[in-house]
Protein backbone atom coordinates (compact mmCIF):
# COMPACT_ATOMS: atom_id res chain seq x y z
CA UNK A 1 -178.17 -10.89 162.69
CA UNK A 2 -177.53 -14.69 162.08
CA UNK A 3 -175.06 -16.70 163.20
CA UNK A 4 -172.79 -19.22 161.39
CA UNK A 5 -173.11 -22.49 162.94
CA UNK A 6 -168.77 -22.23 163.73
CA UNK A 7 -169.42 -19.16 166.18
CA UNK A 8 -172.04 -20.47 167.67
CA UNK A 9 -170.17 -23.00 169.05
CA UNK A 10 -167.31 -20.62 169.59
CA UNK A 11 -169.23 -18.58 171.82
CA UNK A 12 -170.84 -21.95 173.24
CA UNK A 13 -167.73 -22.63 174.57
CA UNK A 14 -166.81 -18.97 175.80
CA UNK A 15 -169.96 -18.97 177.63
CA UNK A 16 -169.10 -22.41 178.99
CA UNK A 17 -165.58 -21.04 180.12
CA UNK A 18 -167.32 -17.68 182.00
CA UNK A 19 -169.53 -19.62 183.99
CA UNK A 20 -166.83 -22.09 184.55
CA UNK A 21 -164.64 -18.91 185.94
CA UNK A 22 -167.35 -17.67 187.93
CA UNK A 23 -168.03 -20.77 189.58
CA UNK A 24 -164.03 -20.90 189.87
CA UNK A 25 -164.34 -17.01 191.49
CA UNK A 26 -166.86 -17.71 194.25
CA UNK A 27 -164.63 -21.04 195.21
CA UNK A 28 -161.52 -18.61 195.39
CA UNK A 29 -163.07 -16.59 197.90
CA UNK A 30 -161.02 -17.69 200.47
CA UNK A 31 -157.91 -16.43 198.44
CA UNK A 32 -156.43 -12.71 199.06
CA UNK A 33 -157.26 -11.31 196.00
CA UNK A 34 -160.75 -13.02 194.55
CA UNK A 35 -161.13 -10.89 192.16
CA UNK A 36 -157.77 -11.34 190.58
CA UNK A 37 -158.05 -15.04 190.80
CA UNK A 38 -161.34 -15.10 189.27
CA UNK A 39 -159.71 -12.82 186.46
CA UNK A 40 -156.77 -15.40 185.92
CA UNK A 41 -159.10 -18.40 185.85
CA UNK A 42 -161.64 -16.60 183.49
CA UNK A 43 -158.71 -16.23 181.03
CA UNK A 44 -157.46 -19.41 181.66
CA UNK A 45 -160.63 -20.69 180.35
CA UNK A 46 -161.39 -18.54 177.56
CA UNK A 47 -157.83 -19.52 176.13
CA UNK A 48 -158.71 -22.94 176.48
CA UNK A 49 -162.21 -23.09 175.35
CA UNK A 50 -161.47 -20.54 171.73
CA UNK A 51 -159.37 -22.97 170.24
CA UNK A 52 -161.44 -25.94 171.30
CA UNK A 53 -164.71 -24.51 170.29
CA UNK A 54 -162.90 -23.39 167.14
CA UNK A 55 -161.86 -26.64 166.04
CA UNK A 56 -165.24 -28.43 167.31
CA UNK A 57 -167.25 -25.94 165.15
CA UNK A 58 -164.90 -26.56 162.03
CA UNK A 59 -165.38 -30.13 163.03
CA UNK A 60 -169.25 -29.80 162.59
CA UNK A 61 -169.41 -27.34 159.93
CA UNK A 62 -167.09 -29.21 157.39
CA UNK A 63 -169.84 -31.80 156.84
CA UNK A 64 -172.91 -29.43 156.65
CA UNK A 65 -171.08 -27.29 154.20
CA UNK A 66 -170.39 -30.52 152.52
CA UNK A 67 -174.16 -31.09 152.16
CA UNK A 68 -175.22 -27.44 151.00
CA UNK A 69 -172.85 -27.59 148.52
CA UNK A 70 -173.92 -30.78 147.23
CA UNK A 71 -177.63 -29.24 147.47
CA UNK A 72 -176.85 -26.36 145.43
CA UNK A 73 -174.95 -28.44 142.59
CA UNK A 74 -178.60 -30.32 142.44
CA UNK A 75 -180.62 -27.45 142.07
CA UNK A 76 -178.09 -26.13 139.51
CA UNK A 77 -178.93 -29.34 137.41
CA UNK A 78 -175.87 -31.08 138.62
CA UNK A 79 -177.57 -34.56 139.29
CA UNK A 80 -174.50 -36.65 139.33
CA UNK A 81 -173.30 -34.79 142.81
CA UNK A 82 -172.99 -37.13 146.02
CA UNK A 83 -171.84 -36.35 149.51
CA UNK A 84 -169.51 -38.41 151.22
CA UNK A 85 -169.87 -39.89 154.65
CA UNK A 86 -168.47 -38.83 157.43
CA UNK A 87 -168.00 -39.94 161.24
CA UNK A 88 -170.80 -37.79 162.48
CA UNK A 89 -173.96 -40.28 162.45
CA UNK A 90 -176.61 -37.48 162.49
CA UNK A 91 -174.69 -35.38 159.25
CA UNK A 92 -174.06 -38.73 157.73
CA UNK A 93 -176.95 -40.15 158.17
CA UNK A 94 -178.63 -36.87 156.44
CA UNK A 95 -176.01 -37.24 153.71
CA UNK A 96 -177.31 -40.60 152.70
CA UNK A 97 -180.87 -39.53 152.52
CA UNK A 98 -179.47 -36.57 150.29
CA UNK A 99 -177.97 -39.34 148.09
CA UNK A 100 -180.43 -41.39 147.75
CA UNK A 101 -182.62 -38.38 146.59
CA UNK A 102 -180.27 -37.32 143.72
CA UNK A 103 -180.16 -40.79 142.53
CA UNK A 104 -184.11 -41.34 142.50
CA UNK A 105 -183.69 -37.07 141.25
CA UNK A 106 -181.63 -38.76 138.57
CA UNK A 107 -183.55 -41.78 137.32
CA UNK A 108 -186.66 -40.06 137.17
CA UNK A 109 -185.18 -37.19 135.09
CA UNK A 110 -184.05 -39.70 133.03
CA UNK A 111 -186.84 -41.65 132.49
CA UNK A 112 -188.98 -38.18 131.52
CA UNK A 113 -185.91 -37.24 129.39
CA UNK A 114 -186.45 -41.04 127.27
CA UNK A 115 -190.42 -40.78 127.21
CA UNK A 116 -189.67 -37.49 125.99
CA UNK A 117 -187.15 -37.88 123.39
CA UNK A 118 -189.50 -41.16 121.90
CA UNK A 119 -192.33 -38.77 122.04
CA UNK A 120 -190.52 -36.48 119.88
CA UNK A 121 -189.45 -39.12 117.57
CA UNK A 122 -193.12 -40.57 117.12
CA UNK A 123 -194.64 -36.85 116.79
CA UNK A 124 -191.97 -36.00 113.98
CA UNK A 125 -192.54 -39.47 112.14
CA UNK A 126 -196.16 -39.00 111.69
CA UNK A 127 -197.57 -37.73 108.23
CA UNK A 128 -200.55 -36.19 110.05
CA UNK A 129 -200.27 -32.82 112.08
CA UNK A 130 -200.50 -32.52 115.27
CA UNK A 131 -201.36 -29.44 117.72
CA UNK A 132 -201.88 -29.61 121.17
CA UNK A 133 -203.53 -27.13 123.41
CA UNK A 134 -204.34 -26.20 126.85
CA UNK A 135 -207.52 -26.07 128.66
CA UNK A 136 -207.09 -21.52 127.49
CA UNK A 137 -206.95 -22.70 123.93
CA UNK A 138 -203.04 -21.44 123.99
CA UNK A 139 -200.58 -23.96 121.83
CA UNK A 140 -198.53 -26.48 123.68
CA UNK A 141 -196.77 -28.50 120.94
CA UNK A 142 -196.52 -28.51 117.28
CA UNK A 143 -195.28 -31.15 115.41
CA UNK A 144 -192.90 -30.72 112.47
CA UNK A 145 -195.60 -32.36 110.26
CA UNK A 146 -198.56 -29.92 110.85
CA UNK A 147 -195.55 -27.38 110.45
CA UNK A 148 -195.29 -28.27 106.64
CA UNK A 149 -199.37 -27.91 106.52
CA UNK A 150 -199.97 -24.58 108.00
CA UNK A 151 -197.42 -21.48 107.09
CA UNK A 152 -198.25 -20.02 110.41
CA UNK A 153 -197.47 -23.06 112.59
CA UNK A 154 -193.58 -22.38 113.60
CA UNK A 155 -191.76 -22.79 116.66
CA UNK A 156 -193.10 -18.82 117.78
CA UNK A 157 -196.67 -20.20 118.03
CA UNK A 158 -195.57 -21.97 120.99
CA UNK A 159 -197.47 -20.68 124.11
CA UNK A 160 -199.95 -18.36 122.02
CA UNK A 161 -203.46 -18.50 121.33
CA UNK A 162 -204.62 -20.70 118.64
CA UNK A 163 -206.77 -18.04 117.10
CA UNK A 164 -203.08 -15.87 116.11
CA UNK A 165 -201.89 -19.25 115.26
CA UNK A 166 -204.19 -20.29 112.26
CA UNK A 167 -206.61 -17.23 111.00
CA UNK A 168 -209.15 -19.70 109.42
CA UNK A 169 -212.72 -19.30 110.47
CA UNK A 170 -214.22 -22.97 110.26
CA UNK A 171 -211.29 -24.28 111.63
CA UNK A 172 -210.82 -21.91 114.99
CA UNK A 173 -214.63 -22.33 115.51
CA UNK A 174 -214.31 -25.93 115.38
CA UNK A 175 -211.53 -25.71 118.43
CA UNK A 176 -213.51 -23.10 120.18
CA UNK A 177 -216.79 -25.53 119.97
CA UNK A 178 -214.25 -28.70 121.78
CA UNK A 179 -212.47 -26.05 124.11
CA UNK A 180 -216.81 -24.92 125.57
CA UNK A 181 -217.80 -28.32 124.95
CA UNK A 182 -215.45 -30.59 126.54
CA UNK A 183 -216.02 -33.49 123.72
CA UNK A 184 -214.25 -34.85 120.99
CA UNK A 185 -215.38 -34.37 117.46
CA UNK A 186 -214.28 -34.76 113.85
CA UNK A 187 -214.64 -32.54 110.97
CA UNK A 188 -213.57 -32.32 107.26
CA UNK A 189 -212.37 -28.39 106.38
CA UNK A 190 -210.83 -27.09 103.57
CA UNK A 191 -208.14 -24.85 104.21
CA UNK A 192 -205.71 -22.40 101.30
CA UNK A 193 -202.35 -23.25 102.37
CA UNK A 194 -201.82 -21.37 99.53
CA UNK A 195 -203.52 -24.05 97.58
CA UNK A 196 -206.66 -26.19 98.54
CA UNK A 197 -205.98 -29.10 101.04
CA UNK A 198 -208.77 -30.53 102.68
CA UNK A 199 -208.41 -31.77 106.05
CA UNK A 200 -210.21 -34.51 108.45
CA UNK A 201 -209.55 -33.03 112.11
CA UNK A 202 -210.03 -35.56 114.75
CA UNK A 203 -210.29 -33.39 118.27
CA UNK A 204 -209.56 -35.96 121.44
CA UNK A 205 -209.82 -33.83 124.77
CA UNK A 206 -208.30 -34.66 128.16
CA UNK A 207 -208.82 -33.54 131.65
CA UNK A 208 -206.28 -30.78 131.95
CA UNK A 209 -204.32 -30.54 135.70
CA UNK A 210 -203.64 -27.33 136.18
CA UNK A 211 -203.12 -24.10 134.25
CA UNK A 212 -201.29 -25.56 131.56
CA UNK A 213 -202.59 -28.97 131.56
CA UNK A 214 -203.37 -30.44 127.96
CA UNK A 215 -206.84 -30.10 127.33
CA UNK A 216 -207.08 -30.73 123.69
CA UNK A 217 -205.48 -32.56 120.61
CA UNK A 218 -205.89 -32.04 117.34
CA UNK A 219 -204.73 -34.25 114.59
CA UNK A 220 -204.78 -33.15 110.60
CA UNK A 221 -205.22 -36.11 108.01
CA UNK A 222 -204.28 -34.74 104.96
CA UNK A 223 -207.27 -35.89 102.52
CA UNK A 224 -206.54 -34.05 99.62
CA UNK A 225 -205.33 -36.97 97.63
CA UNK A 226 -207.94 -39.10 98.62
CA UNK A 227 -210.62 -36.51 97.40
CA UNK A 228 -208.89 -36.10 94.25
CA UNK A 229 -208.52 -39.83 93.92
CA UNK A 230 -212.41 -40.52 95.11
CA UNK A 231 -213.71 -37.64 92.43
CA UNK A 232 -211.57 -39.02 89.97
CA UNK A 233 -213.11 -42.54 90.33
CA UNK A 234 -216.44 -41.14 90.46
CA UNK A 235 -215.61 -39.04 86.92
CA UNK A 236 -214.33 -42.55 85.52
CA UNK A 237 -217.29 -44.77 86.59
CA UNK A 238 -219.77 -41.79 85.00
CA UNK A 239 -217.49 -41.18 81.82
CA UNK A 240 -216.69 -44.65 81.01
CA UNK A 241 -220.73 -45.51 81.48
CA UNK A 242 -221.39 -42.43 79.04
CA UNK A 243 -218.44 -43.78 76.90
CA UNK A 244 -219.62 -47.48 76.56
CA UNK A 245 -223.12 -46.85 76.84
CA UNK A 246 -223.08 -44.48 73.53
CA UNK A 247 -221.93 -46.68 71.08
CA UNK A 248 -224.49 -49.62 72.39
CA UNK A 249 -227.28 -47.44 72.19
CA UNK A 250 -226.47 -46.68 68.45
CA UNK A 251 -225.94 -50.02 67.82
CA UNK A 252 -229.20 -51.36 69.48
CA UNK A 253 -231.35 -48.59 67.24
CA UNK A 254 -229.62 -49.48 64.00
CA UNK A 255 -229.80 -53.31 64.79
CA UNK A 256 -234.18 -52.70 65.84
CA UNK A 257 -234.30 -50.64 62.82
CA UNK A 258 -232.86 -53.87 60.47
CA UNK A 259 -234.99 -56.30 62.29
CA UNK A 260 -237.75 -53.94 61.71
CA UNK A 261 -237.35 -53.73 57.95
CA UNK A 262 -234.40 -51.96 56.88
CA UNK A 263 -232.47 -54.91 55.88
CA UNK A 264 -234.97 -55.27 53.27
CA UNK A 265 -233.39 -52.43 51.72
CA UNK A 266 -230.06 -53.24 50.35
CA UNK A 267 -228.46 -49.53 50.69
CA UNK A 268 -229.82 -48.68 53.61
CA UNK A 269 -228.99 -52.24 55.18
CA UNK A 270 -225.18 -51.82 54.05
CA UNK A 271 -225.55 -47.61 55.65
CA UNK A 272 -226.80 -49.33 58.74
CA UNK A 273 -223.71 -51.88 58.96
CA UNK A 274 -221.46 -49.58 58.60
CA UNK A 275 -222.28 -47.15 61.27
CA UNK A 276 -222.78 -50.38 63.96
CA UNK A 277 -219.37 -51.42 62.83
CA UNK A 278 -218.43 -47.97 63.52
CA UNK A 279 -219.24 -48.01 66.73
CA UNK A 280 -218.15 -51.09 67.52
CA UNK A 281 -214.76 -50.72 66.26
CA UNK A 282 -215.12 -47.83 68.95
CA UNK A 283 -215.75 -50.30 71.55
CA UNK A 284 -213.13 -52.56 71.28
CA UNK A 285 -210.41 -49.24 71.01
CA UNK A 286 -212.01 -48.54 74.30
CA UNK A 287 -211.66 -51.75 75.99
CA UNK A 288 -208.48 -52.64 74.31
CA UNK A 289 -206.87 -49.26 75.68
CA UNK A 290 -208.39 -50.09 79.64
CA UNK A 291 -206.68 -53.16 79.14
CA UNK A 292 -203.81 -51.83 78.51
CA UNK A 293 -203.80 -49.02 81.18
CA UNK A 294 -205.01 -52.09 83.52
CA UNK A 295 -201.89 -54.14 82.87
CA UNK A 296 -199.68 -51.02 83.08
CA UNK A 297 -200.89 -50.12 86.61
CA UNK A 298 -201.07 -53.42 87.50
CA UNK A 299 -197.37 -54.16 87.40
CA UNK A 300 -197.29 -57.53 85.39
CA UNK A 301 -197.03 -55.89 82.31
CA UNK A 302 -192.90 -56.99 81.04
CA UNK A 303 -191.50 -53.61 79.44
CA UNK A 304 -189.04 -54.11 77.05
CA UNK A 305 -185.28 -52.60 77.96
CA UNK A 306 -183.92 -51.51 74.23
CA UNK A 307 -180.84 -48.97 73.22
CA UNK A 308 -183.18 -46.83 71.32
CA UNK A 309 -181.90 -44.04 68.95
CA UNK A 310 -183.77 -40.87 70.05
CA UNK A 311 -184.05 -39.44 65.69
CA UNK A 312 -185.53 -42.90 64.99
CA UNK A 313 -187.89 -42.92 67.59
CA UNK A 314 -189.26 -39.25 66.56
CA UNK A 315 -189.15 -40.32 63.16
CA UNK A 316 -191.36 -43.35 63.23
CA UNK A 317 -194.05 -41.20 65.10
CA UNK A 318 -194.13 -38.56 62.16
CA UNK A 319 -194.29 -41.22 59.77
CA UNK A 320 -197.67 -42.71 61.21
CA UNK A 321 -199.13 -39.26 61.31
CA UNK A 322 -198.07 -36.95 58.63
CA UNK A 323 -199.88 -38.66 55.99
CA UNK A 324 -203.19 -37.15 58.37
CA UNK A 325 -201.19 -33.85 58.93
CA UNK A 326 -201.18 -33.63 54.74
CA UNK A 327 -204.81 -34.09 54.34
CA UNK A 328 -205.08 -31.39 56.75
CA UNK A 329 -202.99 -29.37 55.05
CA UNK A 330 -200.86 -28.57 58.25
CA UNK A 331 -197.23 -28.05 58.25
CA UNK A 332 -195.69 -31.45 60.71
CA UNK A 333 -191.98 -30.43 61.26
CA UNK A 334 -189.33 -32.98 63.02
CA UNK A 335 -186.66 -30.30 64.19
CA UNK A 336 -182.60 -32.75 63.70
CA UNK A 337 -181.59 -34.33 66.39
CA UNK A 338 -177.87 -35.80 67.12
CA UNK A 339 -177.73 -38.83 65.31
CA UNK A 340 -176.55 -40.15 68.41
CA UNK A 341 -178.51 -39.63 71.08
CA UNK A 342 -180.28 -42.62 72.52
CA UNK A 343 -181.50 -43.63 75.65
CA UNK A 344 -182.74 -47.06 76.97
CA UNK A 345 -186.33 -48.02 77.40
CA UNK A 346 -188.98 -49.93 75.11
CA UNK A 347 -189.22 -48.60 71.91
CA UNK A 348 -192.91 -49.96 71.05
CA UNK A 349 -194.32 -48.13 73.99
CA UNK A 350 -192.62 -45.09 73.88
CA UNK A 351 -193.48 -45.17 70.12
CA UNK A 352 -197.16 -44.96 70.89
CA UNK A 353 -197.18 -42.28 73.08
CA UNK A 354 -194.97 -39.76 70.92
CA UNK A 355 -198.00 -41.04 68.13
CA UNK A 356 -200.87 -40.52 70.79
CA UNK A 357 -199.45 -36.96 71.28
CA UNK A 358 -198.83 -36.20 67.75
CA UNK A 359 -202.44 -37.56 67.10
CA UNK A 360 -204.05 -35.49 69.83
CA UNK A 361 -202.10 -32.14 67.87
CA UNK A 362 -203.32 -32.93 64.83
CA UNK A 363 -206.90 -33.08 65.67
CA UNK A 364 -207.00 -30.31 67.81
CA UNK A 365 -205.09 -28.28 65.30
CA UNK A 366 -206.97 -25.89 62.66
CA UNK A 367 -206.63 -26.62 58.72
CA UNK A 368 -203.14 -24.60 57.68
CA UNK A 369 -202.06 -25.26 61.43
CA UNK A 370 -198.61 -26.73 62.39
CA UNK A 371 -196.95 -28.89 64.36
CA UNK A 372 -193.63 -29.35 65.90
CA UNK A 373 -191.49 -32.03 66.93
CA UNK A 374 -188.71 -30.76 69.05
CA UNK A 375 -185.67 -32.97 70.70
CA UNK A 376 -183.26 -31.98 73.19
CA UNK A 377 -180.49 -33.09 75.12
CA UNK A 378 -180.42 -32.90 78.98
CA UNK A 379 -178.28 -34.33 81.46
CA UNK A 380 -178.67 -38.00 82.29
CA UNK A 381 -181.76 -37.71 79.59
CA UNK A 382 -183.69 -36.28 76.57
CA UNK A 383 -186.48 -33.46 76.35
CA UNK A 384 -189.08 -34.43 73.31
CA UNK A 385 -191.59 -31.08 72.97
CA UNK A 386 -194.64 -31.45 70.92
CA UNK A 387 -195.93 -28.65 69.97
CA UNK A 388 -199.13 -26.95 67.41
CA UNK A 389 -200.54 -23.90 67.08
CA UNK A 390 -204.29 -25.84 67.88
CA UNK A 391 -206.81 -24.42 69.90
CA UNK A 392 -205.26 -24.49 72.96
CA UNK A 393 -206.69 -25.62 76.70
CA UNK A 394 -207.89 -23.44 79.17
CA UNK A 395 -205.70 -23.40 82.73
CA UNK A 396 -208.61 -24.56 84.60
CA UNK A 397 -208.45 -28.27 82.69
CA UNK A 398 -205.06 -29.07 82.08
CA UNK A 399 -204.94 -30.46 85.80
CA UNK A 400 -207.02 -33.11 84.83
CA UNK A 401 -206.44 -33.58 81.30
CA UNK A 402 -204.54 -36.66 82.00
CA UNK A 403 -207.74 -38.44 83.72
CA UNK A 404 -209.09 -41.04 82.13
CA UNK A 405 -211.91 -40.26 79.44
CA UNK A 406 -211.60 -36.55 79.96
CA UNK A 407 -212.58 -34.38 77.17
CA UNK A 408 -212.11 -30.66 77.42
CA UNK A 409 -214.73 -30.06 75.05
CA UNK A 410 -216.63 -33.69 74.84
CA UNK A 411 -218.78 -32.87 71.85
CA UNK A 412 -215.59 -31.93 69.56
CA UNK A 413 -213.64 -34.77 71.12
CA UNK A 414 -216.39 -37.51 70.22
CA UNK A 415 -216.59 -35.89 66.68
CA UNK A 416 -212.51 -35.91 66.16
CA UNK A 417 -212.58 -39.58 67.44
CA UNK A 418 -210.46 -41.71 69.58
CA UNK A 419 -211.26 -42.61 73.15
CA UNK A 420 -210.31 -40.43 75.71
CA UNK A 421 -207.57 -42.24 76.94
CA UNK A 422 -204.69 -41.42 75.00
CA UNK A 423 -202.92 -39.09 77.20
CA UNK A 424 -203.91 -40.90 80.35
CA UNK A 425 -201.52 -43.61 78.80
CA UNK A 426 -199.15 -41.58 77.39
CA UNK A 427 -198.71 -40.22 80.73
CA UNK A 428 -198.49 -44.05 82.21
CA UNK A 429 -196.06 -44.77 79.81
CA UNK A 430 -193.90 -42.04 80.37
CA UNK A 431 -193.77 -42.45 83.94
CA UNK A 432 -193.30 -46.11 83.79
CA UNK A 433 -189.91 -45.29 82.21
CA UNK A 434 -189.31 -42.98 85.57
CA UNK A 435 -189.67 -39.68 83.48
CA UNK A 436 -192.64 -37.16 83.37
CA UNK A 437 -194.81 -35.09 80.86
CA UNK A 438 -195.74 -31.36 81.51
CA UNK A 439 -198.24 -29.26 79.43
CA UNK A 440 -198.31 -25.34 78.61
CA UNK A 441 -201.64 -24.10 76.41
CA UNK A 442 -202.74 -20.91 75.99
CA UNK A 443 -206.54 -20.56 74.39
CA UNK A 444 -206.30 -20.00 70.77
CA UNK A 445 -202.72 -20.38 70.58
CA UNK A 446 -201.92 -23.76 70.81
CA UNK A 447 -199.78 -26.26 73.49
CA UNK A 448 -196.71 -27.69 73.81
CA UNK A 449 -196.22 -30.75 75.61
CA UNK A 450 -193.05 -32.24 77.21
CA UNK A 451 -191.74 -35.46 77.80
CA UNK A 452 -188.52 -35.53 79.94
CA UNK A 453 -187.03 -38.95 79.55
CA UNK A 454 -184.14 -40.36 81.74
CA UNK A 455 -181.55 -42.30 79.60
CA UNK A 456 -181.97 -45.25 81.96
CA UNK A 457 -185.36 -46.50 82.60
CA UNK A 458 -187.11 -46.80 86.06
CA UNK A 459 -188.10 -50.67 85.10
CA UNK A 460 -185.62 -53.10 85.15
């Protein structure tokens, strides 16, 4: 059975008072009646020493309640709780130690609650991912970036294993190989998320303290862009060599074969001439067009900002080609327009690619084929379609169709002409304007292209 610390000193005081009234009996010996006298001084005390002891104990308890009330408000979360002093030095004394605990409590609790609210803001600025584990391989943190990566990386993965967390072979052997091994590594995988992305995963460990200490970190750089970008500059460094180096080989054979003798002979000299110019009439389309790309990207080249009237535009792109759509015998048909639509952007450049797409129809189009110029009016823009009944693309190139110098079928392409970069800057110039071009093909049947034009240019 416990006691409260108010009857202890209650009955304190009673036994106090008894021994005081027994000690008050044997004195009253001498008395008649003892007994009764040690009776009336035993109640004498006892109604002097309840009350007393009563108040003492309230006295002494007031404070201590004080504290564990304060006490319990801390452990309740309550950090801003203090006690107040009182004129008991041992309870007050105690109380000041009590505050000075909350407020050291406080501060640190504070200072974990900023470190962690900047560590949250860091983690959810970064592009890369990031996935923390403990020294059991089970997930400690997520960030909201490697959420966006992996579809199976939500707030539930918190405190599971890794391996229910991202079913991908390479990549759980790669964090069971740093979990054994204790070291950090660094690894490109390739991961469907549902698409190909290819990641760079840079493992750090740390010495985990206890249980559910961090033992590893694992940050995802996204390199799928780079990849695409580093295979793309590999594909133009090898194409434009082929390109360049096609034409110079003709012309050094014909220009050997003059100096050898053919310019002796007047028709086959003039034969000869022709095909170098030929080819060099290639070159200098394929240098003047990387030029051109090369000032686009390059920001420094001025675009011109022109009301231009959406019927004439389409118009003056048929014009250039329809003359080579009649010798094919193919059908070119401009579908009417409002007279009025226009939008604003520079007419020359625009021009050209509406003519490199037209061009790029025509060729690829059959004899008896046709071709279709569509225009359409969206909000805040226009939709231009292009569109023949050609040969079509299979899916698997039109993702890169807009590359420079690449040729779905390079033997055809070479033999219809041109030089490979037409729809790279048709796609430049487009863009520049803050619009975008789309493709749909289907082998055999043809493709339809799409520019989407905003009625105010991007460019200023």
């Amino acid at each position: 059975m416990r006691l409260t610390l108010q009857w202890t000193v209650v009955l304190t005081f009673l036994a106090v008072a008894s021994l005081a009234a027994i000690v008050a009996w044997a004195a009253s010996s001498q008395f008649d009646s003892p007994l009764l006298t040690g009776l009336a001084v035993l109640l004498v005390s006892a109604a002097v020493a309840w009350p007393a002891g009563l108040l003492l104990s309230r006295r002494l308890a007031q404070p201590l309640q004080q504290l564990a009330e304060v006490v319990r408000g801390l452990a309740r979360g309550r950090l801003d709780q203090r006690t107040e002093p009182d004129e008991w030095r041992e309870t007050a004394e105690l109380g000041q130690a009590l505050n000075q605990m909350a407020e050291q409590l406080q501060a640190t609790l504070a200072d974990i609650s900023t470190d962690r609210a900047r560590l949250q803001a860091v983690l959810a600025s970064m592009v890369e991912g990031v996935l923390v584990l403990d020294r059991r391989g089970r997930v400690l943190l997520i960030n909201d970036a490697l959420r966006r990566m992996l579809p199976g990386a939500d707030p539930s993965a918190i405190g599971r294993p890794f391996i229910e967390v991202i079913r991908h072979h390479p990549l759980n052997e790669f964090v069971r190989s740093v979990l054994e091994g204790g070291e950090g590594r660094r690894q490109e995988v390739a991961l469907l998320t549902p698409e190909e992305r290819i990641f760079l995963l840079q493992a750090s460990v740390a010495k985990p303290e206890g249980e559910r200490g961090v033992a590893v970190v694992l940050v995802f750089h996204d390199i799928t862009e780079l990849k695409r970008l580093e295979r793309i500059r590999k594909d133009f460094v090898a194409n434009a060599s082929h390109e360049l180096k096609t034409p110079l080989t003709s012309i050094a054979g014909y220009v050997e074969a003059l100096i050898d003798g053919a310019k002796d002979d007047p028709a086959t000299c003039a034969q000869f001439l022709g095909i170098i110019r030929k080819h060099t009439e290639n070159l200098k389309a394929i240098l003047s067009d990387l030029l051109q790309l090369s000032t686009i990207e390059s920001g420094v080249y001025r675009w011109k900002r022109q009301e231009v009237a959406v019927a004439d535009l389409v118009e003056r792109a048929a014009r250039v080609l329809r003359p080579v759509a009649e010798r094919r015998r193919q059908t070119l048909t401009v579908r009417p327009c409002e007279a009025s639509l226009t939008i604003h952007g520079d007419l020359d450049r625009l021009t050209e690619a509406l003519i490199n797409l037209l061009d790029n129809a025509v060729k690829y189009t059959p004899e008896g084929g046709a071709v279709t110029i569509e225009t359409t009016a969206v909000p805040d823009g226009v939709r231009i379609t292009v569109a023949d009944t050609g040969i079509g693309i299979p899916p698997k190139e039109l993702s890169r169709i807009f590359e420079r110098f690449y040729r779905v079928d390079r033997a055809r392409s070479r033999e219809q002409g041109g030089t490979g970069l037409g729809l790279s800057i048709v796609k430049h110039i487009v863009e520049a304007h803050g619009g975008r071009i789309t493709v749909d093909s289907t082998v055999g049947r043809g493709s339809t292209f799409t520019l989407l034009l905003p009625a105010q240019p991007a460019f200023s």
